[in-house]
PDB file of N, CA and C in Angstrom:
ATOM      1  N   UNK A   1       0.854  -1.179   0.000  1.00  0.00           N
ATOM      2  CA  UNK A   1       0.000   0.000   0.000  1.00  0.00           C
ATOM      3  C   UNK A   1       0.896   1.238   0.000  1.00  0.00           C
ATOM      4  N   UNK A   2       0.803   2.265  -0.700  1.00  0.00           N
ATOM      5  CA  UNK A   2       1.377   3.337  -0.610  1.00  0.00           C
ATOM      6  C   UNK A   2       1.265   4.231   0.249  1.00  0.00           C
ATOM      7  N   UNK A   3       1.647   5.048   0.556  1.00  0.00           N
ATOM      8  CA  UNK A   3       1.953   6.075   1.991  1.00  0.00           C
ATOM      9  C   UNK A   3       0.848   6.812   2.453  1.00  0.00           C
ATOM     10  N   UNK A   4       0.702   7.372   1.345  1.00  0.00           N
ATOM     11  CA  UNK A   4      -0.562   8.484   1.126  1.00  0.00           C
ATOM     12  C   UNK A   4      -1.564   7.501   1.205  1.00  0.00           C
ATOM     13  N   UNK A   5      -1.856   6.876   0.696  1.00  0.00           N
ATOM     14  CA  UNK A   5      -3.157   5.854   1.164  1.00  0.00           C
ATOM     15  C   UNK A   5      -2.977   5.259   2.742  1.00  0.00           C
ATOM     16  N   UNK A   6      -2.222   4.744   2.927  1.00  0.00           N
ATOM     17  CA  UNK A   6      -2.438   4.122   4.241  1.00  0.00           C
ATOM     18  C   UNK A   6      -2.051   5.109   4.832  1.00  0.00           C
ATOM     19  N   UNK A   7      -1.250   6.569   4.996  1.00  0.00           N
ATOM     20  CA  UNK A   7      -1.754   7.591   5.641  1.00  0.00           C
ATOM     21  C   UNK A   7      -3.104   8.369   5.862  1.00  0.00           C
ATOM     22  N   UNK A   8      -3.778   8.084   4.880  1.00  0.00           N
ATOM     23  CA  UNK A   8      -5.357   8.530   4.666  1.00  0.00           C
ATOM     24  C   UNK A   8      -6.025   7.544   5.753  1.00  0.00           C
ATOM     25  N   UNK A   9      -5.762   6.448   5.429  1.00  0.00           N
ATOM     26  CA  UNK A   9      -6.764   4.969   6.200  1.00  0.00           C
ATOM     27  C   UNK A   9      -6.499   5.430   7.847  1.00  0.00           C
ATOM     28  N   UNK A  10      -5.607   5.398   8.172  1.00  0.00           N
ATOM     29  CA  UNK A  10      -4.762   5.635   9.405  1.00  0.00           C
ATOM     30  C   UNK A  10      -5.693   6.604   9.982  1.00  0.00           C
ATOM     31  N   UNK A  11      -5.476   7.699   9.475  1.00  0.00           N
ATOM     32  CA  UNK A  11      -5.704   8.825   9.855  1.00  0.00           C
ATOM     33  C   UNK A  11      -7.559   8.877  10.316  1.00  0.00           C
ATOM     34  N   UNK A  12      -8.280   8.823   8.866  1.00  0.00           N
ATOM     35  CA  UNK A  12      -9.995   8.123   8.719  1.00  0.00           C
ATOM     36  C   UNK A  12      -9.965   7.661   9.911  1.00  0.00           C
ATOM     37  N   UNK A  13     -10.028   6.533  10.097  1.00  0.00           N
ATOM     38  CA  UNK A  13     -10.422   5.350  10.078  1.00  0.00           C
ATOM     39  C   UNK A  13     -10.085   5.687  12.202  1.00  0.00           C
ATOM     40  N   UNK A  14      -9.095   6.678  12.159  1.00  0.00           N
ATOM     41  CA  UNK A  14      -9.650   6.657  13.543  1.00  0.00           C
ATOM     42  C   UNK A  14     -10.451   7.874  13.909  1.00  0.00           C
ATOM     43  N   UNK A  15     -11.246   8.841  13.002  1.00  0.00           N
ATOM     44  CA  UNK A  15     -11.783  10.025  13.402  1.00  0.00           C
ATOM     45  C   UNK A  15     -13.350   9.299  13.274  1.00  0.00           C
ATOM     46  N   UNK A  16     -13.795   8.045  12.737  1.00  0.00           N
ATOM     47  CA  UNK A  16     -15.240   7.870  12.225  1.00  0.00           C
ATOM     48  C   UNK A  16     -15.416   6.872  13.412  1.00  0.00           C
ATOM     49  N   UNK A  17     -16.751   6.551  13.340  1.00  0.00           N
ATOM     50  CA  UNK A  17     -17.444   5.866  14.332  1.00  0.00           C
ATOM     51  C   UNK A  17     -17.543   4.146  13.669  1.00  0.00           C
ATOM     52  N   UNK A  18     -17.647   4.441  12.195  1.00  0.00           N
ATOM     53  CA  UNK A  18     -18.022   3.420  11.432  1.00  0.00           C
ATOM     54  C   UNK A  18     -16.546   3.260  10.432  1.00  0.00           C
ATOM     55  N   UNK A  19     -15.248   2.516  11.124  1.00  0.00           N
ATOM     56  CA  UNK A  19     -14.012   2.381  10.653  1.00  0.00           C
ATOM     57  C   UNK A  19     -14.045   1.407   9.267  1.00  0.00           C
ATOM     58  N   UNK A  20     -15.388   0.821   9.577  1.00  0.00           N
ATOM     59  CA  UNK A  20     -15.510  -0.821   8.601  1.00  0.00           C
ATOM     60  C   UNK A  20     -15.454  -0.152   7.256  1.00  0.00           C
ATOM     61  N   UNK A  21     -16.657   1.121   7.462  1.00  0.00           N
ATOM     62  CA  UNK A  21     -17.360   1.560   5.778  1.00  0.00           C
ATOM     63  C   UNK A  21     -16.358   2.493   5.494  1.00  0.00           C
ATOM     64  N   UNK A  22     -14.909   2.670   5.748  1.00  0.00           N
ATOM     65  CA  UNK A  22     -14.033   3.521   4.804  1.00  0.00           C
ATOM     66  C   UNK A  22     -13.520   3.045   3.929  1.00  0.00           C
ATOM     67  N   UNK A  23     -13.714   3.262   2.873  1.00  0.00           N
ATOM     68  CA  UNK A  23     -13.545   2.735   1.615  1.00  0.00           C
ATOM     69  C   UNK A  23     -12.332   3.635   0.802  1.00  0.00           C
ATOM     70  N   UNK A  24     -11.342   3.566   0.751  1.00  0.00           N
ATOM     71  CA  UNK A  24     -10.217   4.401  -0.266  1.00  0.00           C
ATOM     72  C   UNK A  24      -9.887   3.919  -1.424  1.00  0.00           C
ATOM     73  N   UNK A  25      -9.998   4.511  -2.595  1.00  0.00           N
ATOM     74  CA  UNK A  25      -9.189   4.136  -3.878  1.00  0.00           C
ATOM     75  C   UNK A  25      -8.045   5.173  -4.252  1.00  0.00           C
ATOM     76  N   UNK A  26      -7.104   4.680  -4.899  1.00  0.00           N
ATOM     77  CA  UNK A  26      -5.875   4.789  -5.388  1.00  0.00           C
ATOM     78  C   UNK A  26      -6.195   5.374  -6.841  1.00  0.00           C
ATOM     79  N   UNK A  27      -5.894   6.000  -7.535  1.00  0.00           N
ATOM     80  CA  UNK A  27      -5.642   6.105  -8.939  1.00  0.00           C
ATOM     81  C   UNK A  27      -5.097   7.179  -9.693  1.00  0.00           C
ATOM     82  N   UNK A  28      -3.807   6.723 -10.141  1.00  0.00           N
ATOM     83  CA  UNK A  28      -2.491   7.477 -10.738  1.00  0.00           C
ATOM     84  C   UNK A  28      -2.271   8.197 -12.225  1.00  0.00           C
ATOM     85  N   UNK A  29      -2.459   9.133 -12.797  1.00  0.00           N
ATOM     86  CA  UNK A  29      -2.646   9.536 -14.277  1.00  0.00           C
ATOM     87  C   UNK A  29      -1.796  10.554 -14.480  1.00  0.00           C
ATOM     88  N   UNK A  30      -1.916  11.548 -15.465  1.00  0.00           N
ATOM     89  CA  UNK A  30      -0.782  12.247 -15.800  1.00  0.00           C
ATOM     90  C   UNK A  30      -1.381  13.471 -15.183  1.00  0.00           C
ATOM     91  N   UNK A  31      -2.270  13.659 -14.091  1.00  0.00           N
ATOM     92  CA  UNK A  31      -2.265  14.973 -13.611  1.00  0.00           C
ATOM     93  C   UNK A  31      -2.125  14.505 -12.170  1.00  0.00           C
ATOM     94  N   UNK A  32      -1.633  13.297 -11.739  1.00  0.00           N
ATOM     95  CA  UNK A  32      -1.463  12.886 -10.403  1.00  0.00           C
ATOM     96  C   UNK A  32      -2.088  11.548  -9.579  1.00  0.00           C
ATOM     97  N   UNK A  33      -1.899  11.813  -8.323  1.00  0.00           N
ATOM     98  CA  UNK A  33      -2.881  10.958  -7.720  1.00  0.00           C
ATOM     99  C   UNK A  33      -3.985  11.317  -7.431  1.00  0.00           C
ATOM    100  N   UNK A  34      -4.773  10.724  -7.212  1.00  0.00           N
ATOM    101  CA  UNK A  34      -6.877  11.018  -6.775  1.00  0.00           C
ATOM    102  C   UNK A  34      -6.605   9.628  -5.793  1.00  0.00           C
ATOM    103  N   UNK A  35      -6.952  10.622  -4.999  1.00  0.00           N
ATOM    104  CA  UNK A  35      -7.602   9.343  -3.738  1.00  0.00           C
ATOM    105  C   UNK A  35      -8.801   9.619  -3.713  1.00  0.00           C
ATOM    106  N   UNK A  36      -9.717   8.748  -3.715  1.00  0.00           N
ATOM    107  CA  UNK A  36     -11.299   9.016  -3.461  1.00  0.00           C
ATOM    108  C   UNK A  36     -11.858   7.687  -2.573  1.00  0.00           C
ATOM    109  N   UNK A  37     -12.421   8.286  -1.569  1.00  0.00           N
ATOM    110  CA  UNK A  37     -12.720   8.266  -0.309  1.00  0.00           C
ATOM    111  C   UNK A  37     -14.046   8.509   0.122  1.00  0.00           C
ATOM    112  N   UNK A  38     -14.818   7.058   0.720  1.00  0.00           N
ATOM    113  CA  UNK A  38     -16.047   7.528   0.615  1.00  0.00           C
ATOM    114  C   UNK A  38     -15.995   6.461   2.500  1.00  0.00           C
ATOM    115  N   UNK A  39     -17.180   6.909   2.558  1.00  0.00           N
ATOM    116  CA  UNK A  39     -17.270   6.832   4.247  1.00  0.00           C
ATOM    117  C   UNK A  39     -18.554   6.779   4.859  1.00  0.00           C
ATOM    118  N   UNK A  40     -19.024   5.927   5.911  1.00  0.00           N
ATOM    119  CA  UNK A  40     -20.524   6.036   6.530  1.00  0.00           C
ATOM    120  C   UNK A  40     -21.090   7.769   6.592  1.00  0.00           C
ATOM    121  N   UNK A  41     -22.126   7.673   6.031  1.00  0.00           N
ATOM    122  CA  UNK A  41     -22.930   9.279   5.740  1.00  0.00           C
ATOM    123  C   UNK A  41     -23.108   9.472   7.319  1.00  0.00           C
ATOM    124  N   UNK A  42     -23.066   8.847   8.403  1.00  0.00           N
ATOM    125  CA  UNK A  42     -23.147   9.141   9.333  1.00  0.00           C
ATOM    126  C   UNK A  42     -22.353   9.935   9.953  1.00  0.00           C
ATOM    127  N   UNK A  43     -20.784   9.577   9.397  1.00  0.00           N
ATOM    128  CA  UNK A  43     -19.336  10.283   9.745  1.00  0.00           C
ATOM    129  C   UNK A  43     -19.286  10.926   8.992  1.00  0.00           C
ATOM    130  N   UNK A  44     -19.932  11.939   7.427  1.00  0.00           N
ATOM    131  CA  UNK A  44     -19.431  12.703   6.915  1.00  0.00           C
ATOM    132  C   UNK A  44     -19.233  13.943   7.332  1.00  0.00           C
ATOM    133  N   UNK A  45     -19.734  14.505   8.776  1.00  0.00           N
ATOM    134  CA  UNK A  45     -19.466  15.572   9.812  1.00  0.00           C
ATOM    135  C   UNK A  45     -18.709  15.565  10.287  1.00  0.00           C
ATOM    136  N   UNK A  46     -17.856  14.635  11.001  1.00  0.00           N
ATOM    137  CA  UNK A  46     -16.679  14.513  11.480  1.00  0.00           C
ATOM    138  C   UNK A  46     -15.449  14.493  10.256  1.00  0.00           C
ATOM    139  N   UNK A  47     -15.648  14.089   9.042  1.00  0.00           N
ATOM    140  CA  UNK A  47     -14.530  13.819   8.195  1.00  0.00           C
ATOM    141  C   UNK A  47     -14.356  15.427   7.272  1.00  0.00           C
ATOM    142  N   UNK A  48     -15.375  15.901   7.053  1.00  0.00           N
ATOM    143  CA  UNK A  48     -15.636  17.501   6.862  1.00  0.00           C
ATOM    144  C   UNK A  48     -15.643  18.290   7.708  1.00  0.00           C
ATOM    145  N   UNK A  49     -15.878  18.599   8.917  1.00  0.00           N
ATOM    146  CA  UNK A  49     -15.219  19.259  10.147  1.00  0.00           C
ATOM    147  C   UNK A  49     -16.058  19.995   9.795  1.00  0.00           C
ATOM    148  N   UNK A  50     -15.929  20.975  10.791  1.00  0.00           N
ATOM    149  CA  UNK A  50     -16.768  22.669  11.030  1.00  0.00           C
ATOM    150  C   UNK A  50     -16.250  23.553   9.568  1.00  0.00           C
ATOM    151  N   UNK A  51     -17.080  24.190   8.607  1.00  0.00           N
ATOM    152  CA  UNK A  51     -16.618  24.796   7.512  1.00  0.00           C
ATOM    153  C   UNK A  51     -15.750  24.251   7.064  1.00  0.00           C
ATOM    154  N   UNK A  52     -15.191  22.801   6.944  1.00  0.00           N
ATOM    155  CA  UNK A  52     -14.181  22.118   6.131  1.00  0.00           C
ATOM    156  C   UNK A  52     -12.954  21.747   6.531  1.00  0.00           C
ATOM    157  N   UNK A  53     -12.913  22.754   7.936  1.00  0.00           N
ATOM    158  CA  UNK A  53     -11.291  22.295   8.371  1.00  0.00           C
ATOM    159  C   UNK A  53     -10.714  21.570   8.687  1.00  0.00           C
ATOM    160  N   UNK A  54     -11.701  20.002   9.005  1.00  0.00           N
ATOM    161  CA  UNK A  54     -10.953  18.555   8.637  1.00  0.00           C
ATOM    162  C   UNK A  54     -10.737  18.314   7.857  1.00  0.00           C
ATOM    163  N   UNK A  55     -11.391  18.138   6.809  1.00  0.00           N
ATOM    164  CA  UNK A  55     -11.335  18.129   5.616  1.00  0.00           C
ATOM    165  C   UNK A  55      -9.758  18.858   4.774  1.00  0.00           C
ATOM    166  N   UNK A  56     -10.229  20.116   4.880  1.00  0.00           N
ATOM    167  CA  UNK A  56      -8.828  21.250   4.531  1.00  0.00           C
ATOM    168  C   UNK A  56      -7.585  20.410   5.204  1.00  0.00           C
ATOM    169  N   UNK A  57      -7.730  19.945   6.477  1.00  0.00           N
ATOM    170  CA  UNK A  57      -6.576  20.156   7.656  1.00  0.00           C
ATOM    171  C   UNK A  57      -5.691  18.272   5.987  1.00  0.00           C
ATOM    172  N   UNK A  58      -6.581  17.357   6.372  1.00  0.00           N
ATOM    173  CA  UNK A  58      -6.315  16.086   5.325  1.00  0.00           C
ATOM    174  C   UNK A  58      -5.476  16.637   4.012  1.00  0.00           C
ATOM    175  N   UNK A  59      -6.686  17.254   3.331  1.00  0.00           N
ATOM    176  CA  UNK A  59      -5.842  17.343   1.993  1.00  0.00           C
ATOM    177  C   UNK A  59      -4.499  18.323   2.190  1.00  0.00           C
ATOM    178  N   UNK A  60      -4.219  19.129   3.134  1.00  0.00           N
ATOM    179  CA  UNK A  60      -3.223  19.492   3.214  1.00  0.00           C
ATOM    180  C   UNK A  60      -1.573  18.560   3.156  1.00  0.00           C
ATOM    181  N   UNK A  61      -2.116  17.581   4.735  1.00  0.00           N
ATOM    182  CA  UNK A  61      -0.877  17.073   5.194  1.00  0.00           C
ATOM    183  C   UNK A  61      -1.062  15.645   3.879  1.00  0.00           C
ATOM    184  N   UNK A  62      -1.707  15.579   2.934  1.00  0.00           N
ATOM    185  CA  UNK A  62      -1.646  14.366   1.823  1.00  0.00           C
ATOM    186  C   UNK A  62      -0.489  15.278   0.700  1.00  0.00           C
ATOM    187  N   UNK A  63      -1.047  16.754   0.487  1.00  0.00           N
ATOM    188  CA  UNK A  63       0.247  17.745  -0.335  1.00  0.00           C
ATOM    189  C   UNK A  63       1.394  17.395   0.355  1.00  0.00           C
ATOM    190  N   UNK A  64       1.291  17.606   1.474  1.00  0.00           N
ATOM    191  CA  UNK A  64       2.974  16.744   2.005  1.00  0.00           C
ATOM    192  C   UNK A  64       3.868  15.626   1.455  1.00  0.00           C
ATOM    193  N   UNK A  65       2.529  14.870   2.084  1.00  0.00           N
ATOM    194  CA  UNK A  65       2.909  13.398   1.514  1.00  0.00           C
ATOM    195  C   UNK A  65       3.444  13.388   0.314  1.00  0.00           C
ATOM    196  N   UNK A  66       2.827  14.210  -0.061  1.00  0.00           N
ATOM    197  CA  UNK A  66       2.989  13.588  -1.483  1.00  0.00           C
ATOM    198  C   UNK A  66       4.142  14.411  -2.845  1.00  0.00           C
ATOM    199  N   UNK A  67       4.571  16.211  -1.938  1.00  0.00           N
ATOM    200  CA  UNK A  67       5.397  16.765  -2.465  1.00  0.00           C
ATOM    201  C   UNK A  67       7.042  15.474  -1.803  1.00  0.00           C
ATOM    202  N   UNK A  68       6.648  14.940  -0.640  1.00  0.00           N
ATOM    203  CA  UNK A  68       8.082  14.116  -0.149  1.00  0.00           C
ATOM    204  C   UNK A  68       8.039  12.994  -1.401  1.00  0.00           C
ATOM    205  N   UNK A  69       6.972  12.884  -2.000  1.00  0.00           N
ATOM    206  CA  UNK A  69       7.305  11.517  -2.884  1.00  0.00           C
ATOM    207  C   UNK A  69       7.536  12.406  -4.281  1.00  0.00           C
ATOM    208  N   UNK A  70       7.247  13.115  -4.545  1.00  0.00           N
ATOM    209  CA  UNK A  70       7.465  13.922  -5.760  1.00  0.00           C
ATOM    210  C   UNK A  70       5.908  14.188  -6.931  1.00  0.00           C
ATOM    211  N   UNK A  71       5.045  14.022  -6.401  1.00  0.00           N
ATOM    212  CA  UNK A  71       3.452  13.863  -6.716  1.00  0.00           C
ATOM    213  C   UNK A  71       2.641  14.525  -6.407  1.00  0.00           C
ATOM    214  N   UNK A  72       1.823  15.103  -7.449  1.00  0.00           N
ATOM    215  CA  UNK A  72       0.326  15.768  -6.911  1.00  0.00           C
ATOM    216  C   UNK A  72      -0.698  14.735  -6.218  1.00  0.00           C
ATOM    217  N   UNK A  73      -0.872  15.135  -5.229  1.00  0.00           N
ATOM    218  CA  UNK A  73      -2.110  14.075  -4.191  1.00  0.00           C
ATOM    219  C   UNK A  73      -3.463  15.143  -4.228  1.00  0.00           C
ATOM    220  N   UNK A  74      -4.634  14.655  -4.703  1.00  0.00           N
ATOM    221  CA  UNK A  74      -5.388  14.857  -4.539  1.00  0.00           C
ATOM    222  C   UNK A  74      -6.637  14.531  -3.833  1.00  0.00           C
ATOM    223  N   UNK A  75      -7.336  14.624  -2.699  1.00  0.00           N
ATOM    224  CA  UNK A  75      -8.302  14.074  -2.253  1.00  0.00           C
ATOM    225  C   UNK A  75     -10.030  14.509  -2.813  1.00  0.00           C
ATOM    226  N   UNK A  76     -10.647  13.762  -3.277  1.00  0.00           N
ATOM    227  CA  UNK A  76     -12.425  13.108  -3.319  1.00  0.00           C
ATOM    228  C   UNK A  76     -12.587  12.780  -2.177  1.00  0.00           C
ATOM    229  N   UNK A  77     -13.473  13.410  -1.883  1.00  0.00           N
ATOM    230  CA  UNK A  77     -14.651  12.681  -0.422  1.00  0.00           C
ATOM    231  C   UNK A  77     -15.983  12.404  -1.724  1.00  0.00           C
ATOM    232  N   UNK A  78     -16.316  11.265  -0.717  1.00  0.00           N
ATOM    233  CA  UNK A  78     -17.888  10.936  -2.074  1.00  0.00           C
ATOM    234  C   UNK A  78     -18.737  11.556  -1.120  1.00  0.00           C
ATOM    235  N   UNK A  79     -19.820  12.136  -1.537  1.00  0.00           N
ATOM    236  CA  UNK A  79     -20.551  12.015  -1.303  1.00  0.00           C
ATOM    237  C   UNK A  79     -21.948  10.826  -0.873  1.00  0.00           C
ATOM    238  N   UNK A  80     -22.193  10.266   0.349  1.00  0.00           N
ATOM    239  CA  UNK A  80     -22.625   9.136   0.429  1.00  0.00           C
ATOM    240  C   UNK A  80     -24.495   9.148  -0.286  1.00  0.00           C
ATOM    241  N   UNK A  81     -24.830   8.037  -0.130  1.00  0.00           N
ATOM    242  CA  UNK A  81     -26.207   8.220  -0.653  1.00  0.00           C
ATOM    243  C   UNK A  81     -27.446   8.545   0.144  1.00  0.00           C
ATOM    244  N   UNK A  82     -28.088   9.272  -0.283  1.00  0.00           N
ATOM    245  CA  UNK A  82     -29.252  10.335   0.757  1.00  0.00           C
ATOM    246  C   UNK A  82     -28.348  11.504   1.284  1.00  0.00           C
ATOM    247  N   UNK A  83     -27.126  11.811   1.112  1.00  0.00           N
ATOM    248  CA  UNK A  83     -26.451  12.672   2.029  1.00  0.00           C
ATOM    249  C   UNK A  83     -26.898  14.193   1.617  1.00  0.00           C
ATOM    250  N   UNK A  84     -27.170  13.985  -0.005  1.00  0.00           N
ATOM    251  CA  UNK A  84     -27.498  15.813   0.116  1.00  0.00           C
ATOM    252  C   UNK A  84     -28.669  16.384   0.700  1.00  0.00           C
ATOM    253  N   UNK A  85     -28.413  17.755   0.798  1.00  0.00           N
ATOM    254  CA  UNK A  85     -29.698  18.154   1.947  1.00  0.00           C
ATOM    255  C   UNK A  85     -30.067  18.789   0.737  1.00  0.00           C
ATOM    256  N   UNK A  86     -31.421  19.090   0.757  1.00  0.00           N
ATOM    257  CA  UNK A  86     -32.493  19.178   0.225  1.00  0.00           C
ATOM    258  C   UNK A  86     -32.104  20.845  -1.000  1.00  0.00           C
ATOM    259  N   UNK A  87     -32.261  21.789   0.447  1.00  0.00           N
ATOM    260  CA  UNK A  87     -32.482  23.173   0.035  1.00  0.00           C
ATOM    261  C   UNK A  87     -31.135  23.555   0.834  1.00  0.00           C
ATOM    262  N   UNK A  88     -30.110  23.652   0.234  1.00  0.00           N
ATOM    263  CA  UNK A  88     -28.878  24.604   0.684  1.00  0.00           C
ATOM    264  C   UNK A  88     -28.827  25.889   1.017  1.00  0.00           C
ATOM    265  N   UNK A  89     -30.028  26.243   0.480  1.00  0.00           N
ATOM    266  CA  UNK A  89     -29.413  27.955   0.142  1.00  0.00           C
ATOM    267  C   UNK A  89     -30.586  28.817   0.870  1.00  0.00           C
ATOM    268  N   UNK A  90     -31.722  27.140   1.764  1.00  0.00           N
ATOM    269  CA  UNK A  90     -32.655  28.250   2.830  1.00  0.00           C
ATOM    270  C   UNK A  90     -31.748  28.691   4.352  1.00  0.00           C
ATOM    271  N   UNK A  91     -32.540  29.374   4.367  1.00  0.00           N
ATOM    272  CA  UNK A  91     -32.108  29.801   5.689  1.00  0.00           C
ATOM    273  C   UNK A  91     -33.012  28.905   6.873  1.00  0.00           C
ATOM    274  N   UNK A  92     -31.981  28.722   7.904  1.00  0.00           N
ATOM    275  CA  UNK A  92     -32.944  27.868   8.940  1.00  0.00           C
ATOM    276  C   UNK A  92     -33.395  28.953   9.827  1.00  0.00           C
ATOM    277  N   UNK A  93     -34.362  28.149  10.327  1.00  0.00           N
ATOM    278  CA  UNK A  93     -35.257  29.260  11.105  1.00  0.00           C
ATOM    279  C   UNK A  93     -35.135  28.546  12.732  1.00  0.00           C
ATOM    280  N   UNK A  94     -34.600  29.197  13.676  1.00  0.00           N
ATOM    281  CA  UNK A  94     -34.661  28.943  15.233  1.00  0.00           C
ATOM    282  C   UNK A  94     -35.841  29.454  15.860  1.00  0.00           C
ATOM    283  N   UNK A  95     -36.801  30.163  15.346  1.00  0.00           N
ATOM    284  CA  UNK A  95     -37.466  30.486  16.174  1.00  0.00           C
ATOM    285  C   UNK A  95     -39.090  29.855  15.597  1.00  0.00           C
ATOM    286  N   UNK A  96     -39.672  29.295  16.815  1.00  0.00           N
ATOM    287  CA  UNK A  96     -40.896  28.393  16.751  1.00  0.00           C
ATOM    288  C   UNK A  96     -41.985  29.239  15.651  1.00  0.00           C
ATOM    289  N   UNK A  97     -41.608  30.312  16.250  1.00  0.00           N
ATOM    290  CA  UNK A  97     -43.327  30.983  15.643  1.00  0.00           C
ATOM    291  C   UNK A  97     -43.102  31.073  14.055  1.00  0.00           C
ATOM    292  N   UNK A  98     -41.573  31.554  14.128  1.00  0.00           N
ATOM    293  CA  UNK A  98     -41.280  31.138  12.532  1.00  0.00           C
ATOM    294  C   UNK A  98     -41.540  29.995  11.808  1.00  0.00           C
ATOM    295  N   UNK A  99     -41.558  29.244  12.076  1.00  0.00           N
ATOM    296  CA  UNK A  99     -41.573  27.702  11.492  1.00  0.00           C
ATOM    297  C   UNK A  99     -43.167  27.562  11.764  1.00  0.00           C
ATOM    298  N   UNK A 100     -43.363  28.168  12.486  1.00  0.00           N
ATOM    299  CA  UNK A 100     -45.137  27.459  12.705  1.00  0.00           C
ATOM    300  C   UNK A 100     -46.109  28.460  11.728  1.00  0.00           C
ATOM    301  N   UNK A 101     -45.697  29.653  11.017  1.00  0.00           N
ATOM    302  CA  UNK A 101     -46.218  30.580   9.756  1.00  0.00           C
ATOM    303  C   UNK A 101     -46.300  29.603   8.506  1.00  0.00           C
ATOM    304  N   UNK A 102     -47.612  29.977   8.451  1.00  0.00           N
ATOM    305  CA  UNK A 102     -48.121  29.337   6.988  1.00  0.00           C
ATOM    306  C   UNK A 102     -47.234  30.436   5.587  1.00  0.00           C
ATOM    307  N   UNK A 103     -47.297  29.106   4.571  1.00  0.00           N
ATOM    308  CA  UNK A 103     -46.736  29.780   3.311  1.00  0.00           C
ATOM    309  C   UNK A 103     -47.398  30.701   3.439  1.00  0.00           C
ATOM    310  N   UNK A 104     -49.232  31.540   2.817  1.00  0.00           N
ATOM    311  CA  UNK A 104     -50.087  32.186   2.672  1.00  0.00           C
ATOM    312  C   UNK A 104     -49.584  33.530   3.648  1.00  0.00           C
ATOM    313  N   UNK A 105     -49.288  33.590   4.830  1.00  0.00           N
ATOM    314  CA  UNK A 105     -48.870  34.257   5.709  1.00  0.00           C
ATOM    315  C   UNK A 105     -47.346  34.804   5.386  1.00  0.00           C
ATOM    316  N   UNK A 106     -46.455  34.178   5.419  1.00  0.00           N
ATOM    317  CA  UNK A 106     -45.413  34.215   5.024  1.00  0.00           C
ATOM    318  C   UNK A 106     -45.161  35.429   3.844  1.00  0.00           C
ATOM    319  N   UNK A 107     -46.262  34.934   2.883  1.00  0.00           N
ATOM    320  CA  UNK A 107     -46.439  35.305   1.114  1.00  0.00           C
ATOM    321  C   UNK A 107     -47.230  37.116   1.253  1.00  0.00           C
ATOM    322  N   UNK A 108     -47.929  36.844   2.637  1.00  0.00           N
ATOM    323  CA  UNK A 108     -48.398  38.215   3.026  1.00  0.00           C
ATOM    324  C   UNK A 108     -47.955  39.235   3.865  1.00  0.00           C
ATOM    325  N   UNK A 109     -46.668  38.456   4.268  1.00  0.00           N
ATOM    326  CA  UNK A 109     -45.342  39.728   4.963  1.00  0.00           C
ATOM    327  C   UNK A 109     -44.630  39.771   3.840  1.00  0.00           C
ATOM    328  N   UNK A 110     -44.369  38.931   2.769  1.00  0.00           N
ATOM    329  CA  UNK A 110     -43.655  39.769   1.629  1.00  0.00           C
ATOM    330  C   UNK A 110     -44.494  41.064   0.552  1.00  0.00           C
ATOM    331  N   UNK A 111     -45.545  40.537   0.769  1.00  0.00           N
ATOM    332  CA  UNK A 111     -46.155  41.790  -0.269  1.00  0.00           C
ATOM    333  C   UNK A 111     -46.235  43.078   0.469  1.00  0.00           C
ATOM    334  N   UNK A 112     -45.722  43.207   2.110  1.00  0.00           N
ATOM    335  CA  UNK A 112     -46.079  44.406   2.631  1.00  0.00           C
ATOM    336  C   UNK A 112     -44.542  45.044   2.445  1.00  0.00           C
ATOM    337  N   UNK A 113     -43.759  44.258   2.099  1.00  0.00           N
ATOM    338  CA  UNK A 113     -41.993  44.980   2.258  1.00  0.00           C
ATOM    339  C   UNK A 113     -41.932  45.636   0.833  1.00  0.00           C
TER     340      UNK A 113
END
């Protein structure tokens, strides 16, 4: 196994809850390596961190790895299945009374702005 891979596994495999479902592939071409890396959708919070900085913090120390071997390392996280959320781009709402407003209502504080 190569470095960068079993540095990846190593590394995974002790931040997830579910060590079994880490799955890594290898694959070498003329723009580098791609590791792609897919993982229980349960752990994809822990392996993506707060705004990415697990995530970031990985593909960093793999550029290591991989400038010591003389190679572009690239990391893929998969996306697991059911994992995308729906509506990205709503805003969540914390407050009850908000969430408990009908569309119709809602549709009638926008026509007053």
């Amino acid at each position: 196994m190569s470095d960068d891979k079993a540095f990846l596994e190593y590394i995974v495999k002790a931040l997830v809850d579910y060590p079994d479902d880490v799955k890594i592939d290898r694959t070498v071409d003329e723009m580098g390596v791609l590791i792609t890396m897919t993982v229980n959708a349960a752990d994809m919070g822990k392996i993506i961190g707060r705004q990415g900085n697990t995530a970031k913090a990985i593909r960093t120390l793999l550029r290591v790895i991989g400038m010591k071997n003389n190679a572009r390392v690239n990391l893929k996280i998969n996306e697991p299945e059911g994992g995308k959320i729906e509506n990205p781009g709503a805003p969540v709402s914390t407050s009850s009374s908000e969430s408990s407003k009908s569309v119709d209502a809602a549709l009638e504080d926008l026509k007053g702005i």
